[in-house]
PDBML (XML) file of the C-alpha atoms, coordinates in Angstrom:
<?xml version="1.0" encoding="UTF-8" ?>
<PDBx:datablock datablockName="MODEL"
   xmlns:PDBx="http://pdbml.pdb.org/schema/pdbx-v50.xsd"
   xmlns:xsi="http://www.w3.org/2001/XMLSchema-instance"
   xsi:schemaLocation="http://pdbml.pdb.org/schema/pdbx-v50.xsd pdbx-v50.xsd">
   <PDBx:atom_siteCategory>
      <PDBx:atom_site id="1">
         <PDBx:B_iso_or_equiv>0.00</PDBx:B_iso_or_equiv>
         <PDBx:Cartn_x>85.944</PDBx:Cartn_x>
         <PDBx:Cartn_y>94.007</PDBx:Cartn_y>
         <PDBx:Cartn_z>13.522</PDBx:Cartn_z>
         <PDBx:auth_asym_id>A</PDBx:auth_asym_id>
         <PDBx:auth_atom_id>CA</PDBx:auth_atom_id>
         <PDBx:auth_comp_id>UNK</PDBx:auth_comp_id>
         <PDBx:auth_seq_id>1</PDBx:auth_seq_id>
         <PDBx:group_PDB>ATOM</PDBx:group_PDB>
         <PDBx:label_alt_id xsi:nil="true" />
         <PDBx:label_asym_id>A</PDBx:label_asym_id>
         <PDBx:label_atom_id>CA</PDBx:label_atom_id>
         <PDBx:label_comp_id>UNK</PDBx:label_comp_id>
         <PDBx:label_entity_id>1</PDBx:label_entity_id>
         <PDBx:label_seq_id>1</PDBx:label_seq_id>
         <PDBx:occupancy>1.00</PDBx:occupancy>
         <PDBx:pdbx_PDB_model_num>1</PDBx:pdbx_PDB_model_num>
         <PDBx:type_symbol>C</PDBx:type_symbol>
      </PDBx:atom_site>
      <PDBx:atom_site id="2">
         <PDBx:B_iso_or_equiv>0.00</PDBx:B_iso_or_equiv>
         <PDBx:Cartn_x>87.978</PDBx:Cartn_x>
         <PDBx:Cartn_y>94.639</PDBx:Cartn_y>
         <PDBx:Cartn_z>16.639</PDBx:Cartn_z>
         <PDBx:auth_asym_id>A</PDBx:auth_asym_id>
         <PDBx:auth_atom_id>CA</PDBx:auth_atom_id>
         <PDBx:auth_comp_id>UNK</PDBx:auth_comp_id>
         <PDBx:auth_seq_id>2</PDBx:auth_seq_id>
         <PDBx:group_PDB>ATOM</PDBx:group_PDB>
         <PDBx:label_alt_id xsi:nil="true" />
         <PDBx:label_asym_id>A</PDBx:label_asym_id>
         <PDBx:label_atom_id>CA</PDBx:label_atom_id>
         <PDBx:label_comp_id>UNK</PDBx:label_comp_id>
         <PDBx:label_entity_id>1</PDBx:label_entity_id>
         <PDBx:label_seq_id>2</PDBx:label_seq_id>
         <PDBx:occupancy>1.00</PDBx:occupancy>
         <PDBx:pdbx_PDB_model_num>1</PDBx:pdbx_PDB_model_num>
         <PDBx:type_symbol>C</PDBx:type_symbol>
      </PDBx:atom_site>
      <PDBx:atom_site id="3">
         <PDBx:B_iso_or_equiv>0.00</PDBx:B_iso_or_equiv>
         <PDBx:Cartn_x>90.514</PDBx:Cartn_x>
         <PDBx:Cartn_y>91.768</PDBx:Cartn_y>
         <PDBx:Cartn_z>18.346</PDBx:Cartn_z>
         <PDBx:auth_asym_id>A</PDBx:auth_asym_id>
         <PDBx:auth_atom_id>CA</PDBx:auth_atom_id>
         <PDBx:auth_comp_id>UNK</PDBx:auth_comp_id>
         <PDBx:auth_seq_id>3</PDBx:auth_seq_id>
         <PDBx:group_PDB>ATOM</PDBx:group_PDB>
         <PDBx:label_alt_id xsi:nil="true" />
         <PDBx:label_asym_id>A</PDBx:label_asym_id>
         <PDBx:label_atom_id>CA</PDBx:label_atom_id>
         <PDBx:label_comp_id>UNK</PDBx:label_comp_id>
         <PDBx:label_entity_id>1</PDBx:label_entity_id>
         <PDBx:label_seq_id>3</PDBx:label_seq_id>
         <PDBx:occupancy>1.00</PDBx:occupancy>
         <PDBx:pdbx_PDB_model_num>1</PDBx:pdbx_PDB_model_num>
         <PDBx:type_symbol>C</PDBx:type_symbol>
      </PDBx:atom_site>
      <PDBx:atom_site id="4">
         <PDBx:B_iso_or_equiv>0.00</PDBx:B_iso_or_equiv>
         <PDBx:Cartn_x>91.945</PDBx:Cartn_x>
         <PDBx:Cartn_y>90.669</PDBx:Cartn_y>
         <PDBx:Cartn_z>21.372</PDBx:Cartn_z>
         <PDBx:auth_asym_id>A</PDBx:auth_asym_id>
         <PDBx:auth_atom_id>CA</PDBx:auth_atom_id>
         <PDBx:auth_comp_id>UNK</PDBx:auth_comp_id>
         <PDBx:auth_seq_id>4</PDBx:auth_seq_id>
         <PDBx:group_PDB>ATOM</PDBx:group_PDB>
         <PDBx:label_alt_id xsi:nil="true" />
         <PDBx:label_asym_id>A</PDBx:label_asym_id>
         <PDBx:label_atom_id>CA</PDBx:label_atom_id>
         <PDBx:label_comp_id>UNK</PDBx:label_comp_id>
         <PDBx:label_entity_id>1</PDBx:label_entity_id>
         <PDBx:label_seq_id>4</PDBx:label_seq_id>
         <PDBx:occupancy>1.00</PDBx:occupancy>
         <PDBx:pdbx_PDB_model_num>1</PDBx:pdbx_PDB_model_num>
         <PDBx:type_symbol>C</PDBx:type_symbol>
      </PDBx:atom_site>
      <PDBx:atom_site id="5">
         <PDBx:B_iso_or_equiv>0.00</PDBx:B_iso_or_equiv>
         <PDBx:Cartn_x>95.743</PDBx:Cartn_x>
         <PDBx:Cartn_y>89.805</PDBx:Cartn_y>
         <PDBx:Cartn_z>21.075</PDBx:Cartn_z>
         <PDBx:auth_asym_id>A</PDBx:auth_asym_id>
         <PDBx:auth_atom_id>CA</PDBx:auth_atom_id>
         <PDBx:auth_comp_id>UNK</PDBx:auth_comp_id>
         <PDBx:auth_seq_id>5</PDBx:auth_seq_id>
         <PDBx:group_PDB>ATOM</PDBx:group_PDB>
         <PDBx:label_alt_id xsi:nil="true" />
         <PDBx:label_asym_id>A</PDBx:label_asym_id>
         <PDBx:label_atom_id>CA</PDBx:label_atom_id>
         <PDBx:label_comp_id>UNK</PDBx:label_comp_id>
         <PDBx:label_entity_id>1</PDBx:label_entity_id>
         <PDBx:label_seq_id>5</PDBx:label_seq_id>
         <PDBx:occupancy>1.00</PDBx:occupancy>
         <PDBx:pdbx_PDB_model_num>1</PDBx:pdbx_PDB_model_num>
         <PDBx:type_symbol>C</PDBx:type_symbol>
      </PDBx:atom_site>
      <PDBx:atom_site id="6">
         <PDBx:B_iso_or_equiv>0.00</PDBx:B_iso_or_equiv>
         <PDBx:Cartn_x>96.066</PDBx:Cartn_x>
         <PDBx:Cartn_y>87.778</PDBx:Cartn_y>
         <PDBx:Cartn_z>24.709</PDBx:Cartn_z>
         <PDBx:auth_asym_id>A</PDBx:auth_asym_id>
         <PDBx:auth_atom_id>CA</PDBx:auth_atom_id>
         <PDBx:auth_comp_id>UNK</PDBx:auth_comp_id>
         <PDBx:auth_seq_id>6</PDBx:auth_seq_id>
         <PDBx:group_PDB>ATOM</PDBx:group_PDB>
         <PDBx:label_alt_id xsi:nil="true" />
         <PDBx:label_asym_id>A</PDBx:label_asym_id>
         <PDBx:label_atom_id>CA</PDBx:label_atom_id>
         <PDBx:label_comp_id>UNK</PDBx:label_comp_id>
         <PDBx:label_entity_id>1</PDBx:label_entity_id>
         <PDBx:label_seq_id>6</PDBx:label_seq_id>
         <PDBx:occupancy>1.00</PDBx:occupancy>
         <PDBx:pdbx_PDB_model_num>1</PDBx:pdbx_PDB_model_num>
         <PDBx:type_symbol>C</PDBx:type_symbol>
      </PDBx:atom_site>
      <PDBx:atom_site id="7">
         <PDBx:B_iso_or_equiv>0.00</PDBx:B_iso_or_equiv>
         <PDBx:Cartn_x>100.357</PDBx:Cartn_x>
         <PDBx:Cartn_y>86.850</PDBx:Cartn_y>
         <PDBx:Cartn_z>25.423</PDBx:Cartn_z>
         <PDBx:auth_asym_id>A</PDBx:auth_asym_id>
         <PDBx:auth_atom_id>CA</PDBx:auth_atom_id>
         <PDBx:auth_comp_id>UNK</PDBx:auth_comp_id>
         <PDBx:auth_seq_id>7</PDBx:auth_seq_id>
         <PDBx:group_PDB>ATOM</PDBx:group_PDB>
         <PDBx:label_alt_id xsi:nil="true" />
         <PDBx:label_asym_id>A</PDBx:label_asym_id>
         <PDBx:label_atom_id>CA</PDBx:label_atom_id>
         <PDBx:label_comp_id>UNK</PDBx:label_comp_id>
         <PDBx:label_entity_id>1</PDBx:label_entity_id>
         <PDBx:label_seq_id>7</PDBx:label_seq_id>
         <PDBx:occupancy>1.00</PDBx:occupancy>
         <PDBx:pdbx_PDB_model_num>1</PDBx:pdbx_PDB_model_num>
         <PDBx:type_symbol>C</PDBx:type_symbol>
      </PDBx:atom_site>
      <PDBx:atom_site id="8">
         <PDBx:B_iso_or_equiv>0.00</PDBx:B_iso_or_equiv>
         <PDBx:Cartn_x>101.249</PDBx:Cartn_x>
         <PDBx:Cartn_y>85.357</PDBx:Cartn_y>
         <PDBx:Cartn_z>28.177</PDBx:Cartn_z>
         <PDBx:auth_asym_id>A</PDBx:auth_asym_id>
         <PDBx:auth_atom_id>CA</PDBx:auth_atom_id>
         <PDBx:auth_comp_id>UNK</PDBx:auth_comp_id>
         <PDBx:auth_seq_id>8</PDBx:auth_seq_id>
         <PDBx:group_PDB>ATOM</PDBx:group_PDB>
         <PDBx:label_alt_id xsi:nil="true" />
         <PDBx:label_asym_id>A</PDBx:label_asym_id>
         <PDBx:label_atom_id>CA</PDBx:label_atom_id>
         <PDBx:label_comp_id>UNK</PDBx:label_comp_id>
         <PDBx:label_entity_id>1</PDBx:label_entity_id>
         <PDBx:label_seq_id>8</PDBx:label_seq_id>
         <PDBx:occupancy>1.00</PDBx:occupancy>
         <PDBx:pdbx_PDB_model_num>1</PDBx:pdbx_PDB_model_num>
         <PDBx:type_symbol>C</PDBx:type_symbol>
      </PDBx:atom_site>
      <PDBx:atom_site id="9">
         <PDBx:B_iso_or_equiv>0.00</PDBx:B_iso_or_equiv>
         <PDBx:Cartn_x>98.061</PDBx:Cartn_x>
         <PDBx:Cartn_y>83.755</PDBx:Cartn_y>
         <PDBx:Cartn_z>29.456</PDBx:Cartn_z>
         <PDBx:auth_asym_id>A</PDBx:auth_asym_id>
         <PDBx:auth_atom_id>CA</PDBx:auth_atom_id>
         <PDBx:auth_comp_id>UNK</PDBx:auth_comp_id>
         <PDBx:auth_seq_id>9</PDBx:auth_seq_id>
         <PDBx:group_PDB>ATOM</PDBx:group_PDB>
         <PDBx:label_alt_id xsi:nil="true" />
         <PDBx:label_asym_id>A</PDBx:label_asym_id>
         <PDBx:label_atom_id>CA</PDBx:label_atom_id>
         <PDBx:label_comp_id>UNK</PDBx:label_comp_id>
         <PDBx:label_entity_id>1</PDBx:label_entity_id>
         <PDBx:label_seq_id>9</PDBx:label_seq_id>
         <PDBx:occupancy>1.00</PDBx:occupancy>
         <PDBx:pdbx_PDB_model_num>1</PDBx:pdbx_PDB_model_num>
         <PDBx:type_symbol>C</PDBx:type_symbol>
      </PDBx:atom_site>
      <PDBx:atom_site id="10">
         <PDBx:B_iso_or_equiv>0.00</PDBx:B_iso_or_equiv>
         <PDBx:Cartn_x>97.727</PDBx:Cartn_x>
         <PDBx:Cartn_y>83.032</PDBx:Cartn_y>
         <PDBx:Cartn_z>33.065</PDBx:Cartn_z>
         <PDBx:auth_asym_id>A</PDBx:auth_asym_id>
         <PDBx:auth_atom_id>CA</PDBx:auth_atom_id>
         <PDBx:auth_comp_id>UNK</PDBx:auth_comp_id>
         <PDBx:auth_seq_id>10</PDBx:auth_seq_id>
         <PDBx:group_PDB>ATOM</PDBx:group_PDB>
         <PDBx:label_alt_id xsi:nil="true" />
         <PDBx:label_asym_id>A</PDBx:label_asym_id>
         <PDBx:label_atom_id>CA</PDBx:label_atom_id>
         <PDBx:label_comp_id>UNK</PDBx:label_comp_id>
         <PDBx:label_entity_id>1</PDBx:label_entity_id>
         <PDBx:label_seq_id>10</PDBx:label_seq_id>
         <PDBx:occupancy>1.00</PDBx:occupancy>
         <PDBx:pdbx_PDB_model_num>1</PDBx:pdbx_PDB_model_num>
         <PDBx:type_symbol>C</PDBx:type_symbol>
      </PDBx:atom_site>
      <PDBx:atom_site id="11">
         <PDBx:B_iso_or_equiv>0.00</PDBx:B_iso_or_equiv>
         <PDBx:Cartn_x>95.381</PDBx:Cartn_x>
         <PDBx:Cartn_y>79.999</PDBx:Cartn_y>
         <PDBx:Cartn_z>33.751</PDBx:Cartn_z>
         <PDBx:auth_asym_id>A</PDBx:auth_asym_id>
         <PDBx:auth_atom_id>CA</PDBx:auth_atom_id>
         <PDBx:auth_comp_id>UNK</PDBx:auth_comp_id>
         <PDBx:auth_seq_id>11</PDBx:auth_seq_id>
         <PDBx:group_PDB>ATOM</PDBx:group_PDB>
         <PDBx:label_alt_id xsi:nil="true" />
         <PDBx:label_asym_id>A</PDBx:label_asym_id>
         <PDBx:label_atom_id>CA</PDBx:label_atom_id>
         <PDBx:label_comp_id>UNK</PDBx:label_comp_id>
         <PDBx:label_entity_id>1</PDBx:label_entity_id>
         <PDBx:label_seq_id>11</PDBx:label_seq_id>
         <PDBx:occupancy>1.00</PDBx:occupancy>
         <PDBx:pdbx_PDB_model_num>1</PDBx:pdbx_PDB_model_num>
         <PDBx:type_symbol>C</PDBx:type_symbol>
      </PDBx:atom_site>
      <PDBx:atom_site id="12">
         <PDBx:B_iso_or_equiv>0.00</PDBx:B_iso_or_equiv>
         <PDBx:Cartn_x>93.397</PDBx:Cartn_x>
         <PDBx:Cartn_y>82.751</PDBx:Cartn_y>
         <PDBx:Cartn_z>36.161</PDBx:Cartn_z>
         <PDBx:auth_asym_id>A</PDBx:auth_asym_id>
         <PDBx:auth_atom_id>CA</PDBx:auth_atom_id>
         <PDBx:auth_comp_id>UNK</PDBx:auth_comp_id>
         <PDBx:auth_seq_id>12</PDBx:auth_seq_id>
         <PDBx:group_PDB>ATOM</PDBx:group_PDB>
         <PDBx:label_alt_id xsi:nil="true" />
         <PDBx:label_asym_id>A</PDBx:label_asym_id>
         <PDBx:label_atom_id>CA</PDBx:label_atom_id>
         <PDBx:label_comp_id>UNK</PDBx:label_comp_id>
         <PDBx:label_entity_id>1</PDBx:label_entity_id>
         <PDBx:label_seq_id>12</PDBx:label_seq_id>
         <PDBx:occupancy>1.00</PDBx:occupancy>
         <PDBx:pdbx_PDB_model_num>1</PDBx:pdbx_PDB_model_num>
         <PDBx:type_symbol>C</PDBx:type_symbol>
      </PDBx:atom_site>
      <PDBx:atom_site id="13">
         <PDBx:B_iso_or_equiv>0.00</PDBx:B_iso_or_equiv>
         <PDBx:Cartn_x>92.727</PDBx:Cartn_x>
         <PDBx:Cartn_y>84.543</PDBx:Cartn_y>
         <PDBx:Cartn_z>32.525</PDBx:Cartn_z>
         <PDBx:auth_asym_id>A</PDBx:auth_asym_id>
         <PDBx:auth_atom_id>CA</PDBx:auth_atom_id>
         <PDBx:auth_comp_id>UNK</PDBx:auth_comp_id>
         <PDBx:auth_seq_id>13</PDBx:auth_seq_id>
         <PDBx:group_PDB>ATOM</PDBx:group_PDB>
         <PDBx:label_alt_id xsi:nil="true" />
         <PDBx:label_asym_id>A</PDBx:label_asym_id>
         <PDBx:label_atom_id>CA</PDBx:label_atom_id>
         <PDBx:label_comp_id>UNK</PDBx:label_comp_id>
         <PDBx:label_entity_id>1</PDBx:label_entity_id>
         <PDBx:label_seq_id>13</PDBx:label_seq_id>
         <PDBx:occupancy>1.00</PDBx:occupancy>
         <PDBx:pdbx_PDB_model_num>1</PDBx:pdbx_PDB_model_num>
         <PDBx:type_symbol>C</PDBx:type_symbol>
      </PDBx:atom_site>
      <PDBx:atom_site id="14">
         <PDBx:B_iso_or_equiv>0.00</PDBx:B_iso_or_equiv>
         <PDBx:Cartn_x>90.684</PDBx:Cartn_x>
         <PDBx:Cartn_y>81.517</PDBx:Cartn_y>
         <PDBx:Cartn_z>31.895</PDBx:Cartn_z>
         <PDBx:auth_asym_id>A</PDBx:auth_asym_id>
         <PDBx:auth_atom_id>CA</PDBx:auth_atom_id>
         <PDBx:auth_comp_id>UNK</PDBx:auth_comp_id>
         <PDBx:auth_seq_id>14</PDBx:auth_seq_id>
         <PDBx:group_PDB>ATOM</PDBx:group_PDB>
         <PDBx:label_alt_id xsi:nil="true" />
         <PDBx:label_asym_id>A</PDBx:label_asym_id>
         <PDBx:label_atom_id>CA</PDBx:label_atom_id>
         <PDBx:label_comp_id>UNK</PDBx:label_comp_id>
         <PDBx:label_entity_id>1</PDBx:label_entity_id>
         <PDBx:label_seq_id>14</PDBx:label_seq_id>
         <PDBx:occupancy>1.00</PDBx:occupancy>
         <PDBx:pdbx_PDB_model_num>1</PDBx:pdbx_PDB_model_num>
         <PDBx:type_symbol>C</PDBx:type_symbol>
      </PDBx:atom_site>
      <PDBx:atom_site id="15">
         <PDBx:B_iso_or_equiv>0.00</PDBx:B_iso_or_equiv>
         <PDBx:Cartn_x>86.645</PDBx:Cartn_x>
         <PDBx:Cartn_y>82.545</PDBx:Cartn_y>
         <PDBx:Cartn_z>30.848</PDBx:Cartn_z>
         <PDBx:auth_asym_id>A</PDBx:auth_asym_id>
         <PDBx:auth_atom_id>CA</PDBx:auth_atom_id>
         <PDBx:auth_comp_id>UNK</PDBx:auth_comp_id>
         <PDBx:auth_seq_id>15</PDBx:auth_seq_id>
         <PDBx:group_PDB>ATOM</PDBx:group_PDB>
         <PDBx:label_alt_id xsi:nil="true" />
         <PDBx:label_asym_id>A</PDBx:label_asym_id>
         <PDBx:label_atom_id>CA</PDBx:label_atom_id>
         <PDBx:label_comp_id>UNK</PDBx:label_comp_id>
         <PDBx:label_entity_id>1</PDBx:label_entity_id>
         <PDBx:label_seq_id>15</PDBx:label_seq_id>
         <PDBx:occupancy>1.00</PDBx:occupancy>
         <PDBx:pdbx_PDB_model_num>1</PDBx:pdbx_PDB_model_num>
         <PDBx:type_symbol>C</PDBx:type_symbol>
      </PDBx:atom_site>
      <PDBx:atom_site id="16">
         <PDBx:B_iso_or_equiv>0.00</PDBx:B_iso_or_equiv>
         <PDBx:Cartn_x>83.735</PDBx:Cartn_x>
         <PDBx:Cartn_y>83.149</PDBx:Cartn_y>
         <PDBx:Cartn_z>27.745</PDBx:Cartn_z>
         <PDBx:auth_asym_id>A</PDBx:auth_asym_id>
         <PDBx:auth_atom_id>CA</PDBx:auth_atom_id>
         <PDBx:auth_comp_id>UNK</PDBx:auth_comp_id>
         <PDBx:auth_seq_id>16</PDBx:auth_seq_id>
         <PDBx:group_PDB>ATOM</PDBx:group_PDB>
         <PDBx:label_alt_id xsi:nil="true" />
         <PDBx:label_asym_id>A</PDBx:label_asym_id>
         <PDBx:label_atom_id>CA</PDBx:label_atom_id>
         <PDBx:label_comp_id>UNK</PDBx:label_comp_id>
         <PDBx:label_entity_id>1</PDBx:label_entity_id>
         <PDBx:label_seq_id>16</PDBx:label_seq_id>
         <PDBx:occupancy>1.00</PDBx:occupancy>
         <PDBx:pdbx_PDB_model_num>1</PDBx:pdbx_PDB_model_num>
         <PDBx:type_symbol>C</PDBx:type_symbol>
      </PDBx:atom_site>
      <PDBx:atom_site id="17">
         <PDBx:B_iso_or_equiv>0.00</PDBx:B_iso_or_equiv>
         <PDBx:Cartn_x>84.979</PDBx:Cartn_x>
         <PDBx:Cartn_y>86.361</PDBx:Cartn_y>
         <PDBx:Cartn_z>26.668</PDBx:Cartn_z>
         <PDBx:auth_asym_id>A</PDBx:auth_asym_id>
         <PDBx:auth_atom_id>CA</PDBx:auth_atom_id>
         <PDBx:auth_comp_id>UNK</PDBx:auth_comp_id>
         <PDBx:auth_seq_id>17</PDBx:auth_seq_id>
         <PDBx:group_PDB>ATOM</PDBx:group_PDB>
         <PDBx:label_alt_id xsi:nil="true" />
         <PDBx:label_asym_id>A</PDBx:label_asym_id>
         <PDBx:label_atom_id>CA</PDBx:label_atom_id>
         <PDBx:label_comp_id>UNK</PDBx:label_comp_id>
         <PDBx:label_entity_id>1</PDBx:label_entity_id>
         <PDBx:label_seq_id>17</PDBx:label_seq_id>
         <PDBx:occupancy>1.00</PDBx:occupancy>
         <PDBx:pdbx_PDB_model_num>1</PDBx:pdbx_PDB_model_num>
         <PDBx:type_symbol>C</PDBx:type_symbol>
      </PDBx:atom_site>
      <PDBx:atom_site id="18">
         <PDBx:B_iso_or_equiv>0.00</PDBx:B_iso_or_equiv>
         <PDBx:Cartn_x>82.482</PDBx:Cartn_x>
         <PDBx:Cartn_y>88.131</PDBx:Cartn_y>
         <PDBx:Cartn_z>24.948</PDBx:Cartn_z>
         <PDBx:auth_asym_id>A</PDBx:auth_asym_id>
         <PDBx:auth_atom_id>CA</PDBx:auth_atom_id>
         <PDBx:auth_comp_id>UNK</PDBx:auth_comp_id>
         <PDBx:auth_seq_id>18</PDBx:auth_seq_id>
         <PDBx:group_PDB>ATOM</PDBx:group_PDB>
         <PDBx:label_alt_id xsi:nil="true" />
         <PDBx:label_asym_id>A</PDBx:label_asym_id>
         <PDBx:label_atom_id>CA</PDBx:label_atom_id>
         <PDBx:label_comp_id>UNK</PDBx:label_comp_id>
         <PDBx:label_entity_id>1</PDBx:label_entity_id>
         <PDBx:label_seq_id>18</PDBx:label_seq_id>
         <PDBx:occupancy>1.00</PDBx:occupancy>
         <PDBx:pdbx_PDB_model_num>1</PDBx:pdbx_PDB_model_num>
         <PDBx:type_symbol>C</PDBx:type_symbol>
      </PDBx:atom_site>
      <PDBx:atom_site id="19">
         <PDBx:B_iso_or_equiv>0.00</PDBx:B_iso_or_equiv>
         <PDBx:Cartn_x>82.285</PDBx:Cartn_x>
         <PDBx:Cartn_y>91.237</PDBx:Cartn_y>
         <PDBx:Cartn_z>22.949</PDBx:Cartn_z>
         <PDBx:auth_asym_id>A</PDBx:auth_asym_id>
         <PDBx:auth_atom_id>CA</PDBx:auth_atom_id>
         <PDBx:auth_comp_id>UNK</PDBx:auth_comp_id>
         <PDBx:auth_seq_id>19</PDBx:auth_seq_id>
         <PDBx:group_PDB>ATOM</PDBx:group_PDB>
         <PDBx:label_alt_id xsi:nil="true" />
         <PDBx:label_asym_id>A</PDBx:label_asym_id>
         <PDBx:label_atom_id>CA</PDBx:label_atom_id>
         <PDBx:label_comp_id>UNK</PDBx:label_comp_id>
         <PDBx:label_entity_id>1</PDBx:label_entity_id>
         <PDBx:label_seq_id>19</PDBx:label_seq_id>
         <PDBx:occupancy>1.00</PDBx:occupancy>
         <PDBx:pdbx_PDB_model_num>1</PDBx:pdbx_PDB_model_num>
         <PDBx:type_symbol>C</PDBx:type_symbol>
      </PDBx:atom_site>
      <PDBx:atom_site id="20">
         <PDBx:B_iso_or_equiv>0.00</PDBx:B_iso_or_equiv>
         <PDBx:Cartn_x>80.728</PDBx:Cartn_x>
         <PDBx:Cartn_y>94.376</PDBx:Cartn_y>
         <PDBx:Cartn_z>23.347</PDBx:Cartn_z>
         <PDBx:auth_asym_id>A</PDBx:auth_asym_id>
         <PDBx:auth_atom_id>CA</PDBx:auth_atom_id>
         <PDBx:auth_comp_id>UNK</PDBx:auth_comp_id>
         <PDBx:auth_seq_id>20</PDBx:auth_seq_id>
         <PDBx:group_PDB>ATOM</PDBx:group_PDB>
         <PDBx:label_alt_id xsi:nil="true" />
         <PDBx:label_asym_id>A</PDBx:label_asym_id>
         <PDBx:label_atom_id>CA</PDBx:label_atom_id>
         <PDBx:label_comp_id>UNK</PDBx:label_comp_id>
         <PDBx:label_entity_id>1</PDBx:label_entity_id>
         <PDBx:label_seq_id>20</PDBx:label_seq_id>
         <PDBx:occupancy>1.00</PDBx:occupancy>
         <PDBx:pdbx_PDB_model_num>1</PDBx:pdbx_PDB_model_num>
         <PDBx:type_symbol>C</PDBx:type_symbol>
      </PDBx:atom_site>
      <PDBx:atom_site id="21">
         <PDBx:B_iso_or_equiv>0.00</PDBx:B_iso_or_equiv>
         <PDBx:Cartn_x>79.618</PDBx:Cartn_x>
         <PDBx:Cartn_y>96.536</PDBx:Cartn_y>
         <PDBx:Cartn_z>20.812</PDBx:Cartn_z>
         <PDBx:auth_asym_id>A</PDBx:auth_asym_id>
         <PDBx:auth_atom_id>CA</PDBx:auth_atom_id>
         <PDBx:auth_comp_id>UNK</PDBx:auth_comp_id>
         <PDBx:auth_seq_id>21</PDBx:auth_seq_id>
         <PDBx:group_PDB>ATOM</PDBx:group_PDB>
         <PDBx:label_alt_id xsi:nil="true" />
         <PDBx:label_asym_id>A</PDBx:label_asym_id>
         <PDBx:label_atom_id>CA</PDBx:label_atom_id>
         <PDBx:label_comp_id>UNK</PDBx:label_comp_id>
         <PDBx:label_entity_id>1</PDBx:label_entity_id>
         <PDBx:label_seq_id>21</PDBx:label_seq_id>
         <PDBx:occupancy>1.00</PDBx:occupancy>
         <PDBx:pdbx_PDB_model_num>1</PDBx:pdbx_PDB_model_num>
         <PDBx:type_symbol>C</PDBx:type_symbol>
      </PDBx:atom_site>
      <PDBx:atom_site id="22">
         <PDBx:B_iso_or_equiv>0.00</PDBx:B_iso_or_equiv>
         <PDBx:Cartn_x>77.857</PDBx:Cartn_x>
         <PDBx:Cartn_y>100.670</PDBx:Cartn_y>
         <PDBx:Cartn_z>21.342</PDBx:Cartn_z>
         <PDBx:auth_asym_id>A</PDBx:auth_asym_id>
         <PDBx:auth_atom_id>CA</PDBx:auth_atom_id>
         <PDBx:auth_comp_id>UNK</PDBx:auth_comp_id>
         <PDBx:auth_seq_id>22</PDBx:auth_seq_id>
         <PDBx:group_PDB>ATOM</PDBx:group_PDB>
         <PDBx:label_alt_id xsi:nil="true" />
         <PDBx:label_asym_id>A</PDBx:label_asym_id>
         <PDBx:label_atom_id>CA</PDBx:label_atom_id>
         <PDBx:label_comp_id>UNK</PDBx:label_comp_id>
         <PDBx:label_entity_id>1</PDBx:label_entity_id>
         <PDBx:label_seq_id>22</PDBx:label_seq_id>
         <PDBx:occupancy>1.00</PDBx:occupancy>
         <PDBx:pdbx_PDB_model_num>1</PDBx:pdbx_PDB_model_num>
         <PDBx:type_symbol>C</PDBx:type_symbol>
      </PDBx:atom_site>
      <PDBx:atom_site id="23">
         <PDBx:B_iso_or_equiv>0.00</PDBx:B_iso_or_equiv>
         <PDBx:Cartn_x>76.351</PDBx:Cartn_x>
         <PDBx:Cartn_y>101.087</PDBx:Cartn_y>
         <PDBx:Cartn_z>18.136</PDBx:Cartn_z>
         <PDBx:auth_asym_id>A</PDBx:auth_asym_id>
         <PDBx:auth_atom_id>CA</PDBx:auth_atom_id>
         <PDBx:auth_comp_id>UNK</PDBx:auth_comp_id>
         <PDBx:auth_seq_id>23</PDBx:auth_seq_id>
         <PDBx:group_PDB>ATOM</PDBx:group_PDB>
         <PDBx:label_alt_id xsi:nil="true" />
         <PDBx:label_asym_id>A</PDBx:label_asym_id>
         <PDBx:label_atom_id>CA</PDBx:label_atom_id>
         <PDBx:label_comp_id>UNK</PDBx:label_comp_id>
         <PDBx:label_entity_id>1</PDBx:label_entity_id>
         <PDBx:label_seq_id>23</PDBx:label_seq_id>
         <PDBx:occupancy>1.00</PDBx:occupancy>
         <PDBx:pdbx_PDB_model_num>1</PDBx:pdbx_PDB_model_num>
         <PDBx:type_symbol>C</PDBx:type_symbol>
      </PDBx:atom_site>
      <PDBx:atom_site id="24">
         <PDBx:B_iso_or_equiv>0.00</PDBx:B_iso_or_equiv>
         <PDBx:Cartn_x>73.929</PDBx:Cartn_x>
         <PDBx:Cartn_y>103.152</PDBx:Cartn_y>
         <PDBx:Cartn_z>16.230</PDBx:Cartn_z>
         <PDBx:auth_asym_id>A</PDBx:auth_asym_id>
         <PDBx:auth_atom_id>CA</PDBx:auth_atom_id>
         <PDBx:auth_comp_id>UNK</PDBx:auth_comp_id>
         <PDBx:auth_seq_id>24</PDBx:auth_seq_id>
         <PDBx:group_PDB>ATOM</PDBx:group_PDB>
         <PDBx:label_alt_id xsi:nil="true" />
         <PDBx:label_asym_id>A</PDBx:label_asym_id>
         <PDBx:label_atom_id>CA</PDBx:label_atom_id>
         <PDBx:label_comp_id>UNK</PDBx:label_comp_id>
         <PDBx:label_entity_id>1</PDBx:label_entity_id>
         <PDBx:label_seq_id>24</PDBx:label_seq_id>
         <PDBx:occupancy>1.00</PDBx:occupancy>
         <PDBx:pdbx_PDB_model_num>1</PDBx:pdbx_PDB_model_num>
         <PDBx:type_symbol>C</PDBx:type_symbol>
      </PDBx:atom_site>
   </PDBx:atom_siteCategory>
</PDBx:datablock>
């Protein structure tokens, strides 16, 4: 699992984040 801690959002930080994963 791997996280995004996001302070002091900006309304220009607004999106879909997605995640991205290199894997074998």
């Amino acid at each position: 699992t791997v996280y995004l801690q996001m302070n002091s959002l900006k309304p220009e930080d607004a999106a879909v984040y997605y995640c991205n994963a290199d894997a074998t």
